[in-house]
C-alpha atoms as a PDB file:
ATOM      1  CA  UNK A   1     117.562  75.913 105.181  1.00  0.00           C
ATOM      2  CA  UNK A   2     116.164  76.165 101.912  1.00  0.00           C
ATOM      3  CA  UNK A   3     118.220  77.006  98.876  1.00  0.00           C
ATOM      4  CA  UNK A   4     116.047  80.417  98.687  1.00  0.00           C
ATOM      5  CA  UNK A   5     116.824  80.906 102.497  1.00  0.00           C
ATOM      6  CA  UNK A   6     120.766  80.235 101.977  1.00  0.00           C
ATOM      7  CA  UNK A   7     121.014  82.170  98.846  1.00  0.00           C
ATOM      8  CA  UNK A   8     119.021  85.937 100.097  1.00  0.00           C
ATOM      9  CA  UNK A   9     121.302  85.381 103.063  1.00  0.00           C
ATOM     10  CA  UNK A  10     124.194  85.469 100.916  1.00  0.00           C
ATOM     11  CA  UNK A  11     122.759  88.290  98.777  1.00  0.00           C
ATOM     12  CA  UNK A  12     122.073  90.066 102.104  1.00  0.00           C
ATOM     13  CA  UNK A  13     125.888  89.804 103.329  1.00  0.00           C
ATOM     14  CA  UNK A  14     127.093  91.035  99.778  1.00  0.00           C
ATOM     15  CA  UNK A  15     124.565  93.864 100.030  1.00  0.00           C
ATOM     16  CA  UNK A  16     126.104  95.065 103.552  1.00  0.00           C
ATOM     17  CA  UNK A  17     129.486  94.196 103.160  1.00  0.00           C
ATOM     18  CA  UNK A  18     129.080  96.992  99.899  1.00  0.00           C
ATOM     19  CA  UNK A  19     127.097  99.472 101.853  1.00  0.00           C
ATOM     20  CA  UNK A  20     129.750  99.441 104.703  1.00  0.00           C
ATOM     21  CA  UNK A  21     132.281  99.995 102.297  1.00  0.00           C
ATOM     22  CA  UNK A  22     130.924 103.527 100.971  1.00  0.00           C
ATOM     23  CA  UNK A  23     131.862 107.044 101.429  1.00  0.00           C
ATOM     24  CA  UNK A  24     129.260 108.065 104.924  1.00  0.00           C
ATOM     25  CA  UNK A  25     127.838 110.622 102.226  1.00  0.00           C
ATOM     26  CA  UNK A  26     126.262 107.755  99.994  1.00  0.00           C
ATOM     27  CA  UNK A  27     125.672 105.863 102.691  1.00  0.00           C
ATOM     28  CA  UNK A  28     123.077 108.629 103.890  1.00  0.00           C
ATOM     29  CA  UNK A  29     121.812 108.462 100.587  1.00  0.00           C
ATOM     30  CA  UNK A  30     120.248 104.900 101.046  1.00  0.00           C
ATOM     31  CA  UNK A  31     119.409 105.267 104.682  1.00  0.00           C
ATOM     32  CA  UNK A  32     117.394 107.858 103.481  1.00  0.00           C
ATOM     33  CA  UNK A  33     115.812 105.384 100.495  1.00  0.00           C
ATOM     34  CA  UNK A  34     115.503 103.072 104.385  1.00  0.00           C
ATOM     35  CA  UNK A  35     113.378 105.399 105.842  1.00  0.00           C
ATOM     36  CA  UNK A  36     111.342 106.144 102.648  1.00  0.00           C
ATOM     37  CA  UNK A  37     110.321 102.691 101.977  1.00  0.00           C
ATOM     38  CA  UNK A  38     108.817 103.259  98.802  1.00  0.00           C
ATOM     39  CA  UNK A  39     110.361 103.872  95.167  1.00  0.00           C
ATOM     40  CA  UNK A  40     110.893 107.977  94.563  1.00  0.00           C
ATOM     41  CA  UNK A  41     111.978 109.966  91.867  1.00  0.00           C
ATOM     42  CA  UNK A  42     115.197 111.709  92.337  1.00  0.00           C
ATOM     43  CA  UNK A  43     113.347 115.224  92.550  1.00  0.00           C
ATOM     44  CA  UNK A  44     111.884 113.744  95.498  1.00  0.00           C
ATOM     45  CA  UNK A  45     115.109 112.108  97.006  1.00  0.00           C
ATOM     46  CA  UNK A  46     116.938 115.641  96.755  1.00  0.00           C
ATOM     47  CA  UNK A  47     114.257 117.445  98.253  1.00  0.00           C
ATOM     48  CA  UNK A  48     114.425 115.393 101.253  1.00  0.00           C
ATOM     49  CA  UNK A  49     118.308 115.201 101.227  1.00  0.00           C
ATOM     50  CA  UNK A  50     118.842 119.046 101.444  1.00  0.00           C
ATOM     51  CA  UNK A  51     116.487 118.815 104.161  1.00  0.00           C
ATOM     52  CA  UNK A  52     118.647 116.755 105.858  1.00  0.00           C
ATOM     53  CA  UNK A  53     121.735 119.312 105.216  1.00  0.00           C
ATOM     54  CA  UNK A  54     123.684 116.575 103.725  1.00  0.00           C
ATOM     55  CA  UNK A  55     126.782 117.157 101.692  1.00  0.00           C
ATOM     56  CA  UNK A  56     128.067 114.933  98.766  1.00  0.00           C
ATOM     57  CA  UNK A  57     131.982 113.795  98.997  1.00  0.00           C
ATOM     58  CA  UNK A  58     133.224 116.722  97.990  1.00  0.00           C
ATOM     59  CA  UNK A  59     131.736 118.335 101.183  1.00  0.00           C
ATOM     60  CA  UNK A  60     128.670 120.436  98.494  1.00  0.00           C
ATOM     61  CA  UNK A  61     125.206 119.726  98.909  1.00  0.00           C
ATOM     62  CA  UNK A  62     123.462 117.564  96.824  1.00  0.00           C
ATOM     63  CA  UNK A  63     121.528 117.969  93.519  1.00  0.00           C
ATOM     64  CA  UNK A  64     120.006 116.403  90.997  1.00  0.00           C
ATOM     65  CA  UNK A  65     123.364 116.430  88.528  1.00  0.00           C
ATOM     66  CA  UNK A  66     125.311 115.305  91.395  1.00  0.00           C
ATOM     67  CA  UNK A  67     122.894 112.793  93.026  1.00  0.00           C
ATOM     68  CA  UNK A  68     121.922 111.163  89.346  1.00  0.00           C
ATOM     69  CA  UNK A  69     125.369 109.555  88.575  1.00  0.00           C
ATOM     70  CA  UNK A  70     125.499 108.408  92.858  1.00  0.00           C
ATOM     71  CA  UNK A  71     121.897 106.668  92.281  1.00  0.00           C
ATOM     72  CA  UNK A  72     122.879 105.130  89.020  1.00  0.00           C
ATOM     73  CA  UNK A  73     126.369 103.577  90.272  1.00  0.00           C
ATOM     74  CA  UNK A  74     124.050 102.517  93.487  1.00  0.00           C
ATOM     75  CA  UNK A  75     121.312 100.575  91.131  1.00  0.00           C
ATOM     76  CA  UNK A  76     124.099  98.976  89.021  1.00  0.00           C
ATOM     77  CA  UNK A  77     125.779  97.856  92.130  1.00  0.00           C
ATOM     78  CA  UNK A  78     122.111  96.294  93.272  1.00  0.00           C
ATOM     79  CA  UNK A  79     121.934  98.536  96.397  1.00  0.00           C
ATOM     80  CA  UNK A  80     118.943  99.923  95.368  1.00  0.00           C
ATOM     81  CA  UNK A  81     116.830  98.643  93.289  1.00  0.00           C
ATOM     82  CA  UNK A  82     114.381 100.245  90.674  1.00  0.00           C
ATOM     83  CA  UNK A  83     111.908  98.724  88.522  1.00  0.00           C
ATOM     84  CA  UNK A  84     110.314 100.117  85.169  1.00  0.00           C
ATOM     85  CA  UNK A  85     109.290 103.911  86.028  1.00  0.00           C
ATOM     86  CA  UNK A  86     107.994 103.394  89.388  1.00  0.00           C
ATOM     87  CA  UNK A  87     111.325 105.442  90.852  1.00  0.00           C
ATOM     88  CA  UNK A  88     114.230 103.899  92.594  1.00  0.00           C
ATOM     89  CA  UNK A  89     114.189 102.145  96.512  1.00  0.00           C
ATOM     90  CA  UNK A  90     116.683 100.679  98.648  1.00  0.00           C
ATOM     91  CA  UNK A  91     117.406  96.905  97.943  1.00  0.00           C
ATOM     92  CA  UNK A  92     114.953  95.116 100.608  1.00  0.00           C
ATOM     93  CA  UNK A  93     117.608  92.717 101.785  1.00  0.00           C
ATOM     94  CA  UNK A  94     119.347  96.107 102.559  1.00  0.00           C
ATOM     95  CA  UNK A  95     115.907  98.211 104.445  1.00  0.00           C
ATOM     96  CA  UNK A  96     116.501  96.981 107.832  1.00  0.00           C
ATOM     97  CA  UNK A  97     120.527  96.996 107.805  1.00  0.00           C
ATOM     98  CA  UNK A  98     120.895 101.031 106.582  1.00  0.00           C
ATOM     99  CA  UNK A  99     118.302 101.523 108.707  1.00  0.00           C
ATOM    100  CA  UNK A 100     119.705 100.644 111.930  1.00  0.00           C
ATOM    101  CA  UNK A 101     122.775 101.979 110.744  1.00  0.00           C
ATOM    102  CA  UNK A 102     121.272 105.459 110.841  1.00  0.00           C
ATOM    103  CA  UNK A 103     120.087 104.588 113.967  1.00  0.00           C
ATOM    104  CA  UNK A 104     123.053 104.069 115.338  1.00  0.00           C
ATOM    105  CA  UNK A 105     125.248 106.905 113.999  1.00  0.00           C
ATOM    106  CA  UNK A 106     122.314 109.203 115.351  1.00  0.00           C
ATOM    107  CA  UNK A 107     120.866 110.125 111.597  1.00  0.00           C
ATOM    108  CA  UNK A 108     117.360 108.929 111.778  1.00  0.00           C
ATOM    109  CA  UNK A 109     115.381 111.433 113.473  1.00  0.00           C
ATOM    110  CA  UNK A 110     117.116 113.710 110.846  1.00  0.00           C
ATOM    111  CA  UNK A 111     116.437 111.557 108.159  1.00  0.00           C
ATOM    112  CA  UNK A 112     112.323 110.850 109.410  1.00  0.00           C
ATOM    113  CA  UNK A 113     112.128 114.660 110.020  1.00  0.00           C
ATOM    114  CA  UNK A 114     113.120 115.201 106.390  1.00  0.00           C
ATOM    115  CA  UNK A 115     110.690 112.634 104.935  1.00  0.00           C
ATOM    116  CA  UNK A 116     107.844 113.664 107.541  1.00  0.00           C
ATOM    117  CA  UNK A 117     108.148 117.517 105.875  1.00  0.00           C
ATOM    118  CA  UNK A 118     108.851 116.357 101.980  1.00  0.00           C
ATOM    119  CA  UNK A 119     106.915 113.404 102.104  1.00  0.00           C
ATOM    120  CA  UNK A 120     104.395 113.902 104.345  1.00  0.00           C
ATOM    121  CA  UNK A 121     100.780 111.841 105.108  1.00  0.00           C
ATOM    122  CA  UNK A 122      97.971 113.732 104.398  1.00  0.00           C
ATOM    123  CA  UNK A 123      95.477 113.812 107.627  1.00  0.00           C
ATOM    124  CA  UNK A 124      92.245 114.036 107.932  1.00  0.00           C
ATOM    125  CA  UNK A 125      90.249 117.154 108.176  1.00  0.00           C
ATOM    126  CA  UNK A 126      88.009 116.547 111.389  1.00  0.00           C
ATOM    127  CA  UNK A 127      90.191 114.579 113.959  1.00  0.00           C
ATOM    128  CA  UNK A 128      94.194 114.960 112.908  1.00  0.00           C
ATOM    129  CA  UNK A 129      93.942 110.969 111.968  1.00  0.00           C
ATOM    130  CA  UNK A 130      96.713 109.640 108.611  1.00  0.00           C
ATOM    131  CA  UNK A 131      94.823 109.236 105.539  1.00  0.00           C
ATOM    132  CA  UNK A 132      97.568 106.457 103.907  1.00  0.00           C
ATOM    133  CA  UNK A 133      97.686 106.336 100.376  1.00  0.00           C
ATOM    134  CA  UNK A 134      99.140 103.390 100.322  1.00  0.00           C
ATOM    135  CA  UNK A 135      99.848  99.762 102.603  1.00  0.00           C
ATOM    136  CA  UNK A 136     103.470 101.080 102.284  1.00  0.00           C
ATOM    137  CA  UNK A 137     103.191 104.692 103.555  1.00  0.00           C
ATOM    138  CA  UNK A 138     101.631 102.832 106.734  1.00  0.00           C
ATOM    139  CA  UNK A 139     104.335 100.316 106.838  1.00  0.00           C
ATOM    140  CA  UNK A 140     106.795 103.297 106.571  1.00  0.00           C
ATOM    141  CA  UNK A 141     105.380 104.830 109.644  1.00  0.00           C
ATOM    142  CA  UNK A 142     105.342 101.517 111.436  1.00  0.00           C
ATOM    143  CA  UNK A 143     108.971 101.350 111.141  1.00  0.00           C
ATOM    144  CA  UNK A 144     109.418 104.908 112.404  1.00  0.00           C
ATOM    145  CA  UNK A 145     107.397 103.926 115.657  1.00  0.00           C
ATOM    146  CA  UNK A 146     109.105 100.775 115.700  1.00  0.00           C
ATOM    147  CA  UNK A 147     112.937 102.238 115.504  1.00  0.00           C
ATOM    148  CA  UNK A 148     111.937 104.854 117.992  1.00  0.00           C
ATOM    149  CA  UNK A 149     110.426 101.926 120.280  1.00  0.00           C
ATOM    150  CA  UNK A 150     106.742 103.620 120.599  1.00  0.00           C
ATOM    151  CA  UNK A 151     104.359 101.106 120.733  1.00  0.00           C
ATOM    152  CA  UNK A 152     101.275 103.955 121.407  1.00  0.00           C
ATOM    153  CA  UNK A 153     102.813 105.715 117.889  1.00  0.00           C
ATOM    154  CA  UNK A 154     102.411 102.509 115.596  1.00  0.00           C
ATOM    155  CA  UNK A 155      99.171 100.949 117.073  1.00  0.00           C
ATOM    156  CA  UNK A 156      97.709 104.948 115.887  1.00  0.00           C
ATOM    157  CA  UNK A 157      99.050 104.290 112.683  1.00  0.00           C
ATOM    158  CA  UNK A 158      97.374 100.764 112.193  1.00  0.00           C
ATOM    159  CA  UNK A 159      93.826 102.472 114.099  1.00  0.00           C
ATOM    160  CA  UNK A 160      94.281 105.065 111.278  1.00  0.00           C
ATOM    161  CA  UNK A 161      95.538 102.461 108.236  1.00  0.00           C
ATOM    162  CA  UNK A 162      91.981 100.637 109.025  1.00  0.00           C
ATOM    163  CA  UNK A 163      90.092 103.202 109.910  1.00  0.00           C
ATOM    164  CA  UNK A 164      90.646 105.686 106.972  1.00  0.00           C
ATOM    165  CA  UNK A 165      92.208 103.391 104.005  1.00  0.00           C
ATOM    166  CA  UNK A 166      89.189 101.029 103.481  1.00  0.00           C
ATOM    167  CA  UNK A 167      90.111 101.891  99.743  1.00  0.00           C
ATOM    168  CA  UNK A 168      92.854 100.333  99.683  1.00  0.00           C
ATOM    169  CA  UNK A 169      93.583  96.442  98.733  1.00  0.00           C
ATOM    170  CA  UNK A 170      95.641  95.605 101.703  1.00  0.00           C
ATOM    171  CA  UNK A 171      94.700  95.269 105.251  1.00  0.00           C
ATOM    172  CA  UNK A 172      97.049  94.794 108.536  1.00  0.00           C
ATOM    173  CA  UNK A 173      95.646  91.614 110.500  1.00  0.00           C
ATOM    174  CA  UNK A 174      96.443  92.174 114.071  1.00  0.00           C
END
């Protein structure tokens, strides 16, 4: 192993032993930031969070004077990670773990229902195919087929990604 390899895996087990240690409230928080995959501004995040009907510590929903101080505390701990004005995303050593982890305490589908109605891919007029803005939006929904183990779903999403984002820098070699 490289010194690189030894020191992200290192990074990565500090990063999950501090996300297992949080209150299930901000741990829904970052799952959420998971299944987003893309920086977001905090108007954004609480849109999709009271979608999701989930409640801060304190058992209250979440808003944008209560969810301001969590994300700030979150970035300053390195759990998510934000970078000039772009908006704030989970850590990527820290995607894949919070995302299985809503997988397995049965938050996901909430949690992709949520993003699919806030954050929505636009679709093309004629035939219903994703119009992605972006390599990540495509990735995003790659990762939803993939954690729902539907092959069918993510090969439509790369069909569409090459198909209707020619615009775009970034291609997906199969």
């Amino acid at each position: 192993m490289t010194t690189f390899e030894i020191n992200s895996t290192k990074l990565q087990a500090q990063l999950a032993k501090k996300y297992f240690e949080l209150h299930p409230s901000i741990q829904k928080i970052i799952q959420l930031f998971s299944v987003i995959y893309a920086p977001i501004d905090k108007n954004s995040l609480v849109s999709c969070l009271s979608t999701t009907g989930a409640l801060d510590e304190n058992n209250k929903p979440w808003g944008t004077k209560t969810l301001s101080p969590q994300i700030d505390k979150l970035v300053k701990s390195g759990l998510l990670v934000q970078e000039s004005r772009s908006g704030t995303e989970c850590h990527p050593l820290l995607t894949e773990i919070a995302t299985r982890h809503a997988v397995q305490t049965g938050q996901f589908e909430i949690l992709v229902t949520a993003v699919e109605e806030k954050l929505p891919i636009r679709k093309h007029w004629q035939n219903e195919s994703r119009m992605f803005q972006s390599l990540r939006q495509c990735i995003r929904e790659i990762r939803i087929g993939f954690y729902r183990q539907d092959p069918d779903f993510i090969n439509k999403q790369i069909e569409d990604y090459q198909k209707y984002s020619r615009h775009l820098q970034n291609s997906i070699i199969l």
